[in-house]
Protein backbone atom coordinates (compact mmCIF):
# COMPACT_ATOMS: atom_id res chain seq x y z
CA UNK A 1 -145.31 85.89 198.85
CA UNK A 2 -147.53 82.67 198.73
CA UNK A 3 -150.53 81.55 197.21
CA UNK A 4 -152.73 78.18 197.85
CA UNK A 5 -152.91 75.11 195.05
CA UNK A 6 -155.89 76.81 193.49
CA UNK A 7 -155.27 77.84 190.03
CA UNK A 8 -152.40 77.05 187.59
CA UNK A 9 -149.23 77.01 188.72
CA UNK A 10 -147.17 80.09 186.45
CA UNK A 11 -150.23 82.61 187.48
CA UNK A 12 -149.72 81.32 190.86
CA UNK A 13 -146.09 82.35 190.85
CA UNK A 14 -146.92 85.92 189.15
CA UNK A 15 -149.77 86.56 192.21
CA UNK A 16 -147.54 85.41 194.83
CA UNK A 17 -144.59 87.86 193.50
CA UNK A 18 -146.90 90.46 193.37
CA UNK A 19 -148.39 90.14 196.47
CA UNK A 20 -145.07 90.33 198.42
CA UNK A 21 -144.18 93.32 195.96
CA UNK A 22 -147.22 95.43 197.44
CA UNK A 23 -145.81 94.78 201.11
CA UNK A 24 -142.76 95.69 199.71
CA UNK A 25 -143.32 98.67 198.64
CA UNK A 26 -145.74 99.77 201.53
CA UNK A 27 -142.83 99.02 203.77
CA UNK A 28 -140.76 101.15 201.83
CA UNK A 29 -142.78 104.53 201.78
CA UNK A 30 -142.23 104.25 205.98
CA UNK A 31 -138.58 103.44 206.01
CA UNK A 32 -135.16 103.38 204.28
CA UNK A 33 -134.90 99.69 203.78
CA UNK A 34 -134.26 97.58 200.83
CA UNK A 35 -135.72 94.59 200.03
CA UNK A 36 -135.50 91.28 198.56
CA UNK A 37 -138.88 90.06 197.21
CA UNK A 38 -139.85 85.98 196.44
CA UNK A 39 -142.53 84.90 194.67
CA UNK A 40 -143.15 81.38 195.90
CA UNK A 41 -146.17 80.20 194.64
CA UNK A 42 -147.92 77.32 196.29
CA UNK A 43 -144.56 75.75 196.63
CA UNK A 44 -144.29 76.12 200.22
CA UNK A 45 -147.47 75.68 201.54
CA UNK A 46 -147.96 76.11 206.11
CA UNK A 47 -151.38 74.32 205.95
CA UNK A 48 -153.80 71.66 203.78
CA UNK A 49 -155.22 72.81 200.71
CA UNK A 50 -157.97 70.27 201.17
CA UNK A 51 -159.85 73.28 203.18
CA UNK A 52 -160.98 76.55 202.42
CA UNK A 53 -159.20 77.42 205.88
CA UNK A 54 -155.93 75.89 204.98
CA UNK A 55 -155.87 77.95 201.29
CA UNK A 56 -156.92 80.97 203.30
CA UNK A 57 -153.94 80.34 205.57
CA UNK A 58 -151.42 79.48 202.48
CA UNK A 59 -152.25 83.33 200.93
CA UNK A 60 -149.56 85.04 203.23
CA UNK A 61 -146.67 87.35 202.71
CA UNK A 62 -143.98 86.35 205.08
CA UNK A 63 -141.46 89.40 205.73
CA UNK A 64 -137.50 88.01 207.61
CA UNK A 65 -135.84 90.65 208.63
CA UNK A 66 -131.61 90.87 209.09
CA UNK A 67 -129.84 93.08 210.30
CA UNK A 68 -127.06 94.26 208.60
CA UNK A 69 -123.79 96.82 209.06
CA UNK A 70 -123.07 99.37 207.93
């Protein structure tokens, strides 16, 4: 989960957990996966937060998938 530079940094890091939380557990009602979940904050940010359209783009979940045996 990610967030843009807007707002104070700890609250930042409790939305972006969340956010990547709800995916989470969506994902989970339609399949037997586990997951790990990050909350990043605005730490890791893919565009400017100079414009409204860069924040918009830095509010994201990103989801990596493995594969793993078993």
């Amino acid at each position: 989960g990610h967030t843009d530079a807007a707002g104070n940094s700890s609250d930042n890091q409790i939305l972006s957990w969340r956010r990547a939380a709800t995916v989470a557990a969506y994902l989970k009602k339609t399949s037997r996966s586990s997951f790990i979940i990050y909350g990043w904050g605005s730490a890791k940010p893919m565009a400017s937060n100079s414009t409204p359209r860069g924040r918009q783009r830095n509010r994201r979940v990103e989801i990596l998938l493995y594969r793993t045996e078993r």
